[in-house]
PDB file of N, CA and C in Angstrom:
ATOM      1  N   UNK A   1     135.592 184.338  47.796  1.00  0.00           N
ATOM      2  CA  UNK A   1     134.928 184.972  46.680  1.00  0.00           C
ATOM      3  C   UNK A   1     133.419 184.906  46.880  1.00  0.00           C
ATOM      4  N   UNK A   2     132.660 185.980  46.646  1.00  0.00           N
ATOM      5  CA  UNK A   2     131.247 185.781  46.833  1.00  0.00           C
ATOM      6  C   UNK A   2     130.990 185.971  45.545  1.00  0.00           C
ATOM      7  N   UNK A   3     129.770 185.400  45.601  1.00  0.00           N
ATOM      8  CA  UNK A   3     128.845 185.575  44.380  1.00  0.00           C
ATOM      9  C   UNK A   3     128.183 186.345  43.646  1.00  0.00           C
ATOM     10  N   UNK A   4     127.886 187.117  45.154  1.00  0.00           N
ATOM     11  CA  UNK A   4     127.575 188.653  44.744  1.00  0.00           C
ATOM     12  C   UNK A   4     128.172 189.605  43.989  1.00  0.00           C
ATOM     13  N   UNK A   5     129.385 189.504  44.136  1.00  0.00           N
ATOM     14  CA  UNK A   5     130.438 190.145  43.589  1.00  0.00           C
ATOM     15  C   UNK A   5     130.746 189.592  41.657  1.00  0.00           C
ATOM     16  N   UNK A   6     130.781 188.502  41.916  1.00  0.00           N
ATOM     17  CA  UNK A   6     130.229 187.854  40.382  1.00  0.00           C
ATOM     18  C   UNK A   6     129.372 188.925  40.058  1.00  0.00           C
ATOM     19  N   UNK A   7     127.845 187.881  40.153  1.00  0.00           N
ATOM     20  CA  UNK A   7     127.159 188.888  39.776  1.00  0.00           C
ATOM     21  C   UNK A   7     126.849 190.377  39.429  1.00  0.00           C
ATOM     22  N   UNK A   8     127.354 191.063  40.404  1.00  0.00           N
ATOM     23  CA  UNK A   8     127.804 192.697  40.411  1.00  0.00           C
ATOM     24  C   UNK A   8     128.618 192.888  38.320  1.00  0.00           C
ATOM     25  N   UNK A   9     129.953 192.099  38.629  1.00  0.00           N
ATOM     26  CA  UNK A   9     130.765 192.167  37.680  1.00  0.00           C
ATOM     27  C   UNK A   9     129.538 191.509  36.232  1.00  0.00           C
ATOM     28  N   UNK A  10     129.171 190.526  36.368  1.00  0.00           N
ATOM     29  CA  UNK A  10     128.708 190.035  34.948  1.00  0.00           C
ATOM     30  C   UNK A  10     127.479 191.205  34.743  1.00  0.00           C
ATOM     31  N   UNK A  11     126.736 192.007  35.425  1.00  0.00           N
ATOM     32  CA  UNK A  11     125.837 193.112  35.230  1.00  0.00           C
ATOM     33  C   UNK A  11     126.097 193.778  34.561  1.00  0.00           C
ATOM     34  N   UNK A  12     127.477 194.035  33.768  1.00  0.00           N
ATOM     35  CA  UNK A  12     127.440 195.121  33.321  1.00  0.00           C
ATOM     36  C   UNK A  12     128.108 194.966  31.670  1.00  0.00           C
ATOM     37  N   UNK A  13     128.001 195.527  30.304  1.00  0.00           N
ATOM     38  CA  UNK A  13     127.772 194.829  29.391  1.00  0.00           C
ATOM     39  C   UNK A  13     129.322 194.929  28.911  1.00  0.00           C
ATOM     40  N   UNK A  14     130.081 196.252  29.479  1.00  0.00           N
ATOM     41  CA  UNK A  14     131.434 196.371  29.167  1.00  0.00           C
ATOM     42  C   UNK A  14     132.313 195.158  29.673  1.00  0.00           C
ATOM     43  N   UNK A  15     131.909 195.096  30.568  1.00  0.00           N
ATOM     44  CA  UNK A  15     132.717 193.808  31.819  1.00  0.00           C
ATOM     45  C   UNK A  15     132.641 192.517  30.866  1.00  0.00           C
ATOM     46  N   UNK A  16     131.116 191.954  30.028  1.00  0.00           N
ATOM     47  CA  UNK A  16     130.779 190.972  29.865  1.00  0.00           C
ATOM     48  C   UNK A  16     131.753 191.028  28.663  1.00  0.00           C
ATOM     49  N   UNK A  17     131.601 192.086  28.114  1.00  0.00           N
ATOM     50  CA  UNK A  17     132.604 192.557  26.683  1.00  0.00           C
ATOM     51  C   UNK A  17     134.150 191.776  26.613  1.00  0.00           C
ATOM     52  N   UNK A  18     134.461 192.658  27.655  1.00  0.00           N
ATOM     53  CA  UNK A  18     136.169 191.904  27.942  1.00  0.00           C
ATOM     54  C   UNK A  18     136.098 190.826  28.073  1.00  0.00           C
ATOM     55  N   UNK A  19     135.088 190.110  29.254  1.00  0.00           N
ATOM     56  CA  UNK A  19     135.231 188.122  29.160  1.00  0.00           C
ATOM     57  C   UNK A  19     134.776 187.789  28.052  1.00  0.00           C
ATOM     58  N   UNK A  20     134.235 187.949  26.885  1.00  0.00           N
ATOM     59  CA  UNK A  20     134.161 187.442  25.855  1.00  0.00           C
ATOM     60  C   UNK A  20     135.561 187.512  25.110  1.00  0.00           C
ATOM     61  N   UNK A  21     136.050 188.705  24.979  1.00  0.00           N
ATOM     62  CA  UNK A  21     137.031 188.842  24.390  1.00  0.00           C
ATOM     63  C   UNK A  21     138.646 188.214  25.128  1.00  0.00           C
ATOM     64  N   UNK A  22     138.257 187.958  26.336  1.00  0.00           N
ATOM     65  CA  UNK A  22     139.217 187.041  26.808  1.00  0.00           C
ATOM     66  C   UNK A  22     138.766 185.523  26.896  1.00  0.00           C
ATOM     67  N   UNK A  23     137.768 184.903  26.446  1.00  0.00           N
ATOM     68  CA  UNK A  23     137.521 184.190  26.162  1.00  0.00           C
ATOM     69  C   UNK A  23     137.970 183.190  24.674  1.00  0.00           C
ATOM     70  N   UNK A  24     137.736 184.973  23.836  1.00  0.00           N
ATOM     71  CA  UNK A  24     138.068 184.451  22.654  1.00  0.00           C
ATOM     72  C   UNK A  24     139.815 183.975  22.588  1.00  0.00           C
ATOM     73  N   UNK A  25     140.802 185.172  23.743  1.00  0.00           N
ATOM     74  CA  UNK A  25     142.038 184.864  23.036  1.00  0.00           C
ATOM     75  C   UNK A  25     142.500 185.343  24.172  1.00  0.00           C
ATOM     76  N   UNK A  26     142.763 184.057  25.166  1.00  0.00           N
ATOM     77  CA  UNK A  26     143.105 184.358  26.745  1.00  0.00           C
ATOM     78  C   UNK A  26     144.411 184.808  26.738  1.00  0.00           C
ATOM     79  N   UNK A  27     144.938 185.698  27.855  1.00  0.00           N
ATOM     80  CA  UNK A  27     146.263 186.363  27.737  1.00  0.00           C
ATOM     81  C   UNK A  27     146.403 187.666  27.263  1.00  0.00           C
ATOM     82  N   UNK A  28     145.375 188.349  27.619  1.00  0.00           N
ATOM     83  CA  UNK A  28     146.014 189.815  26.736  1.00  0.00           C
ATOM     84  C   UNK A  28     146.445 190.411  27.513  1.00  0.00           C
ATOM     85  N   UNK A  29     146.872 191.486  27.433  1.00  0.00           N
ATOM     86  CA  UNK A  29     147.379 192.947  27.656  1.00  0.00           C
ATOM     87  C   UNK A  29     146.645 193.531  28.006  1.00  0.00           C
ATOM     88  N   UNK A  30     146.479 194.855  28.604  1.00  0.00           N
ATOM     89  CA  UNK A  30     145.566 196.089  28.589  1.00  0.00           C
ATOM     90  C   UNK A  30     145.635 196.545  27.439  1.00  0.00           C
ATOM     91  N   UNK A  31     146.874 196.718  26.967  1.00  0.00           N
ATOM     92  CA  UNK A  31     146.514 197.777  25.308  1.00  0.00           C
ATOM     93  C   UNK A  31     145.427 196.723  24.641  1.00  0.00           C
ATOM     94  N   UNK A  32     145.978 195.447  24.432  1.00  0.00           N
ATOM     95  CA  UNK A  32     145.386 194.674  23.341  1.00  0.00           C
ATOM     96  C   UNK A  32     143.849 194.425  23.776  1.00  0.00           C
ATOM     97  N   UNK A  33     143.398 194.692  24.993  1.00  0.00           N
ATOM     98  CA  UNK A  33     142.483 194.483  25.566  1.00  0.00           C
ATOM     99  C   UNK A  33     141.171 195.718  25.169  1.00  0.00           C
ATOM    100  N   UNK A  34     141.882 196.791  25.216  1.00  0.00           N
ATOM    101  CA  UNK A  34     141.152 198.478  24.839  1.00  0.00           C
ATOM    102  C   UNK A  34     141.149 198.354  22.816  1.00  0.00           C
ATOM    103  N   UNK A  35     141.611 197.917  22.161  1.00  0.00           N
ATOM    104  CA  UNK A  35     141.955 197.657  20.968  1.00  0.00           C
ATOM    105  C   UNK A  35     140.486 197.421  20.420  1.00  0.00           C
ATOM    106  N   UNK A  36     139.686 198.694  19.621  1.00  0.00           N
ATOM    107  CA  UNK A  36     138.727 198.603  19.000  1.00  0.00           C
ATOM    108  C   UNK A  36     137.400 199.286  20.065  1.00  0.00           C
ATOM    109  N   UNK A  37     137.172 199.468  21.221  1.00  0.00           N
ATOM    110  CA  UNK A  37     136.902 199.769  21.985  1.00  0.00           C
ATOM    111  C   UNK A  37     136.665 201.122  22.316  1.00  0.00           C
ATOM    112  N   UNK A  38     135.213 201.364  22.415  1.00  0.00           N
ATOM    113  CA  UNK A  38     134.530 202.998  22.824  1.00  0.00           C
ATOM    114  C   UNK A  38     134.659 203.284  24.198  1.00  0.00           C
ATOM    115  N   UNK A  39     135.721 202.728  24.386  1.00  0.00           N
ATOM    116  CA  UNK A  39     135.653 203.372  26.158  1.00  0.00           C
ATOM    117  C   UNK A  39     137.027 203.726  26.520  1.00  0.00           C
ATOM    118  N   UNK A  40     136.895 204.358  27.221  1.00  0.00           N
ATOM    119  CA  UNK A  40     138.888 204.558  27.644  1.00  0.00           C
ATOM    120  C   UNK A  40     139.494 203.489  28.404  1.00  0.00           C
ATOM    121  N   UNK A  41     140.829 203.794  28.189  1.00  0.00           N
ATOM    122  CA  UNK A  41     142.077 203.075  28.733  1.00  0.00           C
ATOM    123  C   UNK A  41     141.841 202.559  30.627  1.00  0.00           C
ATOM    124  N   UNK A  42     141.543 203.959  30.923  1.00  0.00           N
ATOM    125  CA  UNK A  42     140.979 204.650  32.364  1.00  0.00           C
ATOM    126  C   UNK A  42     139.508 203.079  32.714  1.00  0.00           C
ATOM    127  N   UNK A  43     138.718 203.187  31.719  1.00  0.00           N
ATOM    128  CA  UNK A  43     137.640 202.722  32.306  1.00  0.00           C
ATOM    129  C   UNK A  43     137.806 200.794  32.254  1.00  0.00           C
ATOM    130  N   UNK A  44     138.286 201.074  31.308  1.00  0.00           N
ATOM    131  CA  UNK A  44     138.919 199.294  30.713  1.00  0.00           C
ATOM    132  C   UNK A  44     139.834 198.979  31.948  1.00  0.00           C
ATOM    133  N   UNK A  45     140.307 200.019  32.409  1.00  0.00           N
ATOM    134  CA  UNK A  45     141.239 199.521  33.949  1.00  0.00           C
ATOM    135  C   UNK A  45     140.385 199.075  34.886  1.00  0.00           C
ATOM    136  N   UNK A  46     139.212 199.953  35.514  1.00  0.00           N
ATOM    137  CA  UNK A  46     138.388 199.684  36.165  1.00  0.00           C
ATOM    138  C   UNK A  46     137.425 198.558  36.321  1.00  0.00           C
ATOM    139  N   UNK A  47     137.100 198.517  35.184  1.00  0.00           N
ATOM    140  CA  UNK A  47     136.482 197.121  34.876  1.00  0.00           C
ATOM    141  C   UNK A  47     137.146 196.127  34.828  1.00  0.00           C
ATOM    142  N   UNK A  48     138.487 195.999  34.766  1.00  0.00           N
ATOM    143  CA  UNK A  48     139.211 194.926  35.095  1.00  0.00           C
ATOM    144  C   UNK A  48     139.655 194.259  36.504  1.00  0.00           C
ATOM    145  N   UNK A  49     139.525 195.635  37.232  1.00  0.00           N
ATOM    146  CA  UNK A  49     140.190 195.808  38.758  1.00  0.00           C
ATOM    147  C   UNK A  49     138.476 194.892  39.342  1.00  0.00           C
ATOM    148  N   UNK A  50     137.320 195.108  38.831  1.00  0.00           N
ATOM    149  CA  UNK A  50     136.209 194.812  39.560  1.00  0.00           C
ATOM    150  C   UNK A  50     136.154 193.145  39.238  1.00  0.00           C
ATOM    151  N   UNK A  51     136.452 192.635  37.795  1.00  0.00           N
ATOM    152  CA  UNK A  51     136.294 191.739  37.212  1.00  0.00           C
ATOM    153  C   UNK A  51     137.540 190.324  38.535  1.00  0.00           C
ATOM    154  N   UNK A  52     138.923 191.460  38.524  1.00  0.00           N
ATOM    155  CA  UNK A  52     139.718 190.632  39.253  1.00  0.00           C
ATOM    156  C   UNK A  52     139.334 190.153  40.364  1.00  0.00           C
ATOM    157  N   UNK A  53     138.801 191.416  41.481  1.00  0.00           N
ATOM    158  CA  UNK A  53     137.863 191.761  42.527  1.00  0.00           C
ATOM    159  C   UNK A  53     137.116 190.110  42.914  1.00  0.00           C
ATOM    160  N   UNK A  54     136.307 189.990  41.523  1.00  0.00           N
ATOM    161  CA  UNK A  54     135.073 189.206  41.322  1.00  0.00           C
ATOM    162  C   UNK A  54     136.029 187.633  41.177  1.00  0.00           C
ATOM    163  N   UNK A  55     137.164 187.200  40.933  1.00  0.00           N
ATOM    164  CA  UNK A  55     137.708 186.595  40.764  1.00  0.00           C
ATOM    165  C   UNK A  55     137.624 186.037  39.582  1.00  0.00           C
ATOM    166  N   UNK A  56     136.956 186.328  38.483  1.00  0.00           N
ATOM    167  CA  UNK A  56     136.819 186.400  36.718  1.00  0.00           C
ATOM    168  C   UNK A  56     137.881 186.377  35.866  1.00  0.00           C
ATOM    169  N   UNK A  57     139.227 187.256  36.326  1.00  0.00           N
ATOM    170  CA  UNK A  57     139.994 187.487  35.739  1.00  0.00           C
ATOM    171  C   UNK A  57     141.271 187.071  36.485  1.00  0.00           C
ATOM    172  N   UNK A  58     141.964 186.827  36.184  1.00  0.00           N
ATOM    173  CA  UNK A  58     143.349 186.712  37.208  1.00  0.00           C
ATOM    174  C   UNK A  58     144.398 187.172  35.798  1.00  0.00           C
ATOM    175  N   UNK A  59     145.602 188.043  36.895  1.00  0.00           N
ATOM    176  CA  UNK A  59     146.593 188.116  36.008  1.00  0.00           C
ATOM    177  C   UNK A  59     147.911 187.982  36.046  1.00  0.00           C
ATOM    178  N   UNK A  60     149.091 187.542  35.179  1.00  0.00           N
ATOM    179  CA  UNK A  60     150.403 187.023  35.088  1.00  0.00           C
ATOM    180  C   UNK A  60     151.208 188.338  34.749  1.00  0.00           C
ATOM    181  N   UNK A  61     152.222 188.366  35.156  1.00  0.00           N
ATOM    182  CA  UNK A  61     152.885 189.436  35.005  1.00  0.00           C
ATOM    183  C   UNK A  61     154.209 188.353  33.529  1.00  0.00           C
ATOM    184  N   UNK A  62     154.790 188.668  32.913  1.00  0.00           N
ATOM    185  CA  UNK A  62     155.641 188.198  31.850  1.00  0.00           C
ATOM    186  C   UNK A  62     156.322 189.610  31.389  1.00  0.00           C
ATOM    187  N   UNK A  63     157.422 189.632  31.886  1.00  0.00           N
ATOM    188  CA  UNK A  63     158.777 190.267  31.800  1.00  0.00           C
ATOM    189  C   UNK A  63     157.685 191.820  32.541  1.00  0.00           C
ATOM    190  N   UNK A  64     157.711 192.547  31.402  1.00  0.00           N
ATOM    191  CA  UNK A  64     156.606 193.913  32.009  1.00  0.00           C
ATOM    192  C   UNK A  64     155.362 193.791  31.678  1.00  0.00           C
ATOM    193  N   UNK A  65     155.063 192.627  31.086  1.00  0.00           N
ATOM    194  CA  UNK A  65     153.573 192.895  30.540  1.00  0.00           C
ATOM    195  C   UNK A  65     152.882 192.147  31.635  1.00  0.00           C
ATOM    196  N   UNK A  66     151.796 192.918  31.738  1.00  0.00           N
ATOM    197  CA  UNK A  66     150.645 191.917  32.726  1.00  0.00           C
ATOM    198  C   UNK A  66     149.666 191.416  31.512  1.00  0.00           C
ATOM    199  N   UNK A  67     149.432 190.500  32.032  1.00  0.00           N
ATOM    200  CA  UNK A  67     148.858 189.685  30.906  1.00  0.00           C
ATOM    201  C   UNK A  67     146.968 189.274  32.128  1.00  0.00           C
ATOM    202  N   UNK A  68     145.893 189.520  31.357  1.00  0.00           N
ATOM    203  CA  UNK A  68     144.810 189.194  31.724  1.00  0.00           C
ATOM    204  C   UNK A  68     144.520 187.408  31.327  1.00  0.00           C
ATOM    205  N   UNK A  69     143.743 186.852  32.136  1.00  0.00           N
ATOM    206  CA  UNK A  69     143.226 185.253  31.788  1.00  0.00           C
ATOM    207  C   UNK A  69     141.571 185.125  32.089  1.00  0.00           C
ATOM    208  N   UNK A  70     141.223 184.874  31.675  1.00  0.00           N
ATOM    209  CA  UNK A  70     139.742 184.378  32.102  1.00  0.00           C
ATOM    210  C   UNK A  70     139.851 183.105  32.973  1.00  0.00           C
ATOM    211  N   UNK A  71     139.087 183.393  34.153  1.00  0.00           N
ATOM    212  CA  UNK A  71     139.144 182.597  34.912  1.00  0.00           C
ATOM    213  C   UNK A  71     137.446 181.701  35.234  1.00  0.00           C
ATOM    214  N   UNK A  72     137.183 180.535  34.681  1.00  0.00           N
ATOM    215  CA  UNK A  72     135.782 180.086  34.948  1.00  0.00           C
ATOM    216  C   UNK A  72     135.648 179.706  35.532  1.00  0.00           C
ATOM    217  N   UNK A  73     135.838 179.418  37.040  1.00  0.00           N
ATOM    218  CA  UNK A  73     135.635 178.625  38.269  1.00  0.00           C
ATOM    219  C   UNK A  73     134.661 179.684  38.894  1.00  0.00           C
ATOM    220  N   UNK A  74     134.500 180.710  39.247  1.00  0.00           N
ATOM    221  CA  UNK A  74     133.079 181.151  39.549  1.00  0.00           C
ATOM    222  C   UNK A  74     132.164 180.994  38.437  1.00  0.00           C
ATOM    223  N   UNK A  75     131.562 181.039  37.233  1.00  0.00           N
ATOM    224  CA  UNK A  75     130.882 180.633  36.027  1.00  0.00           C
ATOM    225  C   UNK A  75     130.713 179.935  36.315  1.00  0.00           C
ATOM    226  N   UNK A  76     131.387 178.724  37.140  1.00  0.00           N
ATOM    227  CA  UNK A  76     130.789 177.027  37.314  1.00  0.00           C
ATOM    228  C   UNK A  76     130.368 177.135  38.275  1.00  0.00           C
ATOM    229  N   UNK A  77     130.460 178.162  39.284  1.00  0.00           N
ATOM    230  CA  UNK A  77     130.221 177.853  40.700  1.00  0.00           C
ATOM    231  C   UNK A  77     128.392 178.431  40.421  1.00  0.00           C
ATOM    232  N   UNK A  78     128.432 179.501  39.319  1.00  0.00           N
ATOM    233  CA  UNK A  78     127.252 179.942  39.052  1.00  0.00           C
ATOM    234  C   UNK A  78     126.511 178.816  38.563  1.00  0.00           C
ATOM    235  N   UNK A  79     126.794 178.185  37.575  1.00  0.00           N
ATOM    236  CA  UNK A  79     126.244 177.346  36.735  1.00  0.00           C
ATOM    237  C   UNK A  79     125.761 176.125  37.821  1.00  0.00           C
ATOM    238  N   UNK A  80     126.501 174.977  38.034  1.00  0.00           N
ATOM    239  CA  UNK A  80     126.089 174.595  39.234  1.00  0.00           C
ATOM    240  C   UNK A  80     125.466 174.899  40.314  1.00  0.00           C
ATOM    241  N   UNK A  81     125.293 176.145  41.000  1.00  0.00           N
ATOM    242  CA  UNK A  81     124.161 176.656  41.854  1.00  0.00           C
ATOM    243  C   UNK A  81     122.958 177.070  41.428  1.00  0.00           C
ATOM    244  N   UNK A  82     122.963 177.751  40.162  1.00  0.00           N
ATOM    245  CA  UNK A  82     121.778 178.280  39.988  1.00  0.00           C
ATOM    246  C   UNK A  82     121.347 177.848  38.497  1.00  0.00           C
ATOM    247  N   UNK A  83     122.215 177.395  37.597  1.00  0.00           N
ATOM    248  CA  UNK A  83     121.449 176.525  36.095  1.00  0.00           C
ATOM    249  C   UNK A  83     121.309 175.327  36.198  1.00  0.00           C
ATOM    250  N   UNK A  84     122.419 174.554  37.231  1.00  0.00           N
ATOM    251  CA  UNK A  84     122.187 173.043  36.216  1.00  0.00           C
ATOM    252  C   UNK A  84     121.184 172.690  37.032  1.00  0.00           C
ATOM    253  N   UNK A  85     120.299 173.230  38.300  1.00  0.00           N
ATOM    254  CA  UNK A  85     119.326 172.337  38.818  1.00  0.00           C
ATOM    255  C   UNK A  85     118.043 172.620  38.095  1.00  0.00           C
ATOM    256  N   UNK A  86     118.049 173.508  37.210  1.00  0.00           N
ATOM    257  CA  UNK A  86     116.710 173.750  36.272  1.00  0.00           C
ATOM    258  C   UNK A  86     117.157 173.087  35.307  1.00  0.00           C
ATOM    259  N   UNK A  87     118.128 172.950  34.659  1.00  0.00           N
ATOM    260  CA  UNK A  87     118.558 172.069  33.624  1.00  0.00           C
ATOM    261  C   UNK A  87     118.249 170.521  33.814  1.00  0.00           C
ATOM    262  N   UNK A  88     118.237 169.717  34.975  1.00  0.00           N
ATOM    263  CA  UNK A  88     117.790 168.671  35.404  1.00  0.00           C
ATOM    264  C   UNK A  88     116.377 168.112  34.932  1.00  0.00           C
ATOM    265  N   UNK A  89     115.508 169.141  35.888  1.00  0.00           N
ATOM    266  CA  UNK A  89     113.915 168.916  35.339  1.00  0.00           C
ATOM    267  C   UNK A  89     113.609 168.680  34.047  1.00  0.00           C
ATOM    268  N   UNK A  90     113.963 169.925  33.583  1.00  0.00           N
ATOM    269  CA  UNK A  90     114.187 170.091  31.802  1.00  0.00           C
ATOM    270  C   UNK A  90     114.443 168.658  31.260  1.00  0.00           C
ATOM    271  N   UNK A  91     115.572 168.199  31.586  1.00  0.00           N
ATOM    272  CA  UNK A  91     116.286 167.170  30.707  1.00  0.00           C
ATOM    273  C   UNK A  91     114.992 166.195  31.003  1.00  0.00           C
ATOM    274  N   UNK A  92     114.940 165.745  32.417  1.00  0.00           N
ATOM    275  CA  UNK A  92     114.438 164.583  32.866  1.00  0.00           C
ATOM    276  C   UNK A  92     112.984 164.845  31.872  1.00  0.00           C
ATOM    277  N   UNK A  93     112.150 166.003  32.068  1.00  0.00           N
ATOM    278  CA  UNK A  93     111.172 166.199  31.290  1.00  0.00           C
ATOM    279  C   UNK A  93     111.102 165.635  29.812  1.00  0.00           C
ATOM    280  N   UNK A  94     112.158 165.827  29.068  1.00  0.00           N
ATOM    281  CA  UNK A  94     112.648 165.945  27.747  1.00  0.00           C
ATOM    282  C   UNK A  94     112.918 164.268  27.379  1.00  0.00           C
ATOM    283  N   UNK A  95     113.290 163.642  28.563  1.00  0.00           N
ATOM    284  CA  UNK A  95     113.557 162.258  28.448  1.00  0.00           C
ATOM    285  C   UNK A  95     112.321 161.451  28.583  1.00  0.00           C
ATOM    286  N   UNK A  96     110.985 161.735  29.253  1.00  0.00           N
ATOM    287  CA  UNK A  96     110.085 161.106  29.801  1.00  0.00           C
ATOM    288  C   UNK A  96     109.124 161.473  28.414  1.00  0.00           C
ATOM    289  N   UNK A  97     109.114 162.399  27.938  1.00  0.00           N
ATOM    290  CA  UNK A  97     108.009 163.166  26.443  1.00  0.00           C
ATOM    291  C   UNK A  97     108.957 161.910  25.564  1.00  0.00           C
ATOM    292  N   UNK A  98     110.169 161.545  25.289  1.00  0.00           N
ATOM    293  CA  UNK A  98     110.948 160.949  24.276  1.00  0.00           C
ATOM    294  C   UNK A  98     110.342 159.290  24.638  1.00  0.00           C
ATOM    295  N   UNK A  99     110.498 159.093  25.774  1.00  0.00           N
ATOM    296  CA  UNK A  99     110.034 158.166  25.986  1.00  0.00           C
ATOM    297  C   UNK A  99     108.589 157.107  25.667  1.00  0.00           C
ATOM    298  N   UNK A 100     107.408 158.321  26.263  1.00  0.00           N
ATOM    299  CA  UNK A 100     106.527 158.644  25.934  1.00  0.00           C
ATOM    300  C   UNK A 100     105.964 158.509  24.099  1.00  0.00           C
ATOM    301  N   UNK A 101     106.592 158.926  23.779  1.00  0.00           N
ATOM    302  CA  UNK A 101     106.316 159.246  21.831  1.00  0.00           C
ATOM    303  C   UNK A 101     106.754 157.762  21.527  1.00  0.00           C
ATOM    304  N   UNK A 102     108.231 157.396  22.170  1.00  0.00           N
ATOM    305  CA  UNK A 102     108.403 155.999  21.719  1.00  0.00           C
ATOM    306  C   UNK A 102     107.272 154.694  21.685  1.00  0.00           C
ATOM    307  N   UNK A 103     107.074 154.889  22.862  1.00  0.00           N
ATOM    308  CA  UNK A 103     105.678 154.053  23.380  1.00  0.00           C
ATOM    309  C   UNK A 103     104.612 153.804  22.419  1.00  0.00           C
ATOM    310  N   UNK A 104     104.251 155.712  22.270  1.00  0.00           N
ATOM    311  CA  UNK A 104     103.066 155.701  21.627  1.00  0.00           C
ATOM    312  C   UNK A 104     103.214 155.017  20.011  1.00  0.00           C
ATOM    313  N   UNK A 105     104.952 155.235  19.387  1.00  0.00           N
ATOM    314  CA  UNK A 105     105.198 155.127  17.884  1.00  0.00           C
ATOM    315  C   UNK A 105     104.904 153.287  18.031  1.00  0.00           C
ATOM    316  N   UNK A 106     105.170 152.691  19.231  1.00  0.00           N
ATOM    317  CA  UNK A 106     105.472 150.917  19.045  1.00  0.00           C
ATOM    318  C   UNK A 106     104.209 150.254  18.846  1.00  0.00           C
ATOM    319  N   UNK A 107     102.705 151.700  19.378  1.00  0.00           N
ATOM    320  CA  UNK A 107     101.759 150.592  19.978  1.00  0.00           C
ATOM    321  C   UNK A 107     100.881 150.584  18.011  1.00  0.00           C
TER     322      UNK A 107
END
């Protein structure tokens, strides 16, 4: 799985649409998936096929239904490569100012 391909998939706001909404209520359907939705059946396919592609989505087949899942192991692979090492500084920053104020509140 590349990352690129992530990325590609989370670019786009329909794509981000569905992982929210499979987020909210993992396991859907395609119908239940298009349900409320300004876009077609057609395009909700596509974006799923890229999302799978991206490894985002994986899906179960149950009797005839294919069933969609959100899959977060690239999200972490993102998160870990490219947030939590700015998140670090941050914190450590955030701990040293706390620190700091303590000091100043004792003297």
């Amino acid at each position: 799985m590349s990352l690129d391909a992530v990325f590609k998939a989370l670019a786009d706001p329909s794509r981000r649409l569905l992982l929210d909404r499979l987020y909210a209520r993992n396991g859907q359907t395609l119908g239940e998936l298009c349900a409320d939705l300004d876009i077609t059946r057609q395009a909700v396919t596509k974006h799923l096929q890229l999302l799978e592609a991206a490894n985002l989505v994986v899906t179960v087949w149950r009797g005839r239904e294919k069933l969609h899942y959100l899959n977060p192991v690239p999200l972490n692979e993102i998160h870990e490569r490219w947030i939590a090492k700015f998140e670090r500084s941050h914190l450590k920053a955030l701990a040293e100012l706390k620190k700091g104020l303590e000091d100043t509140n004792d003297e």
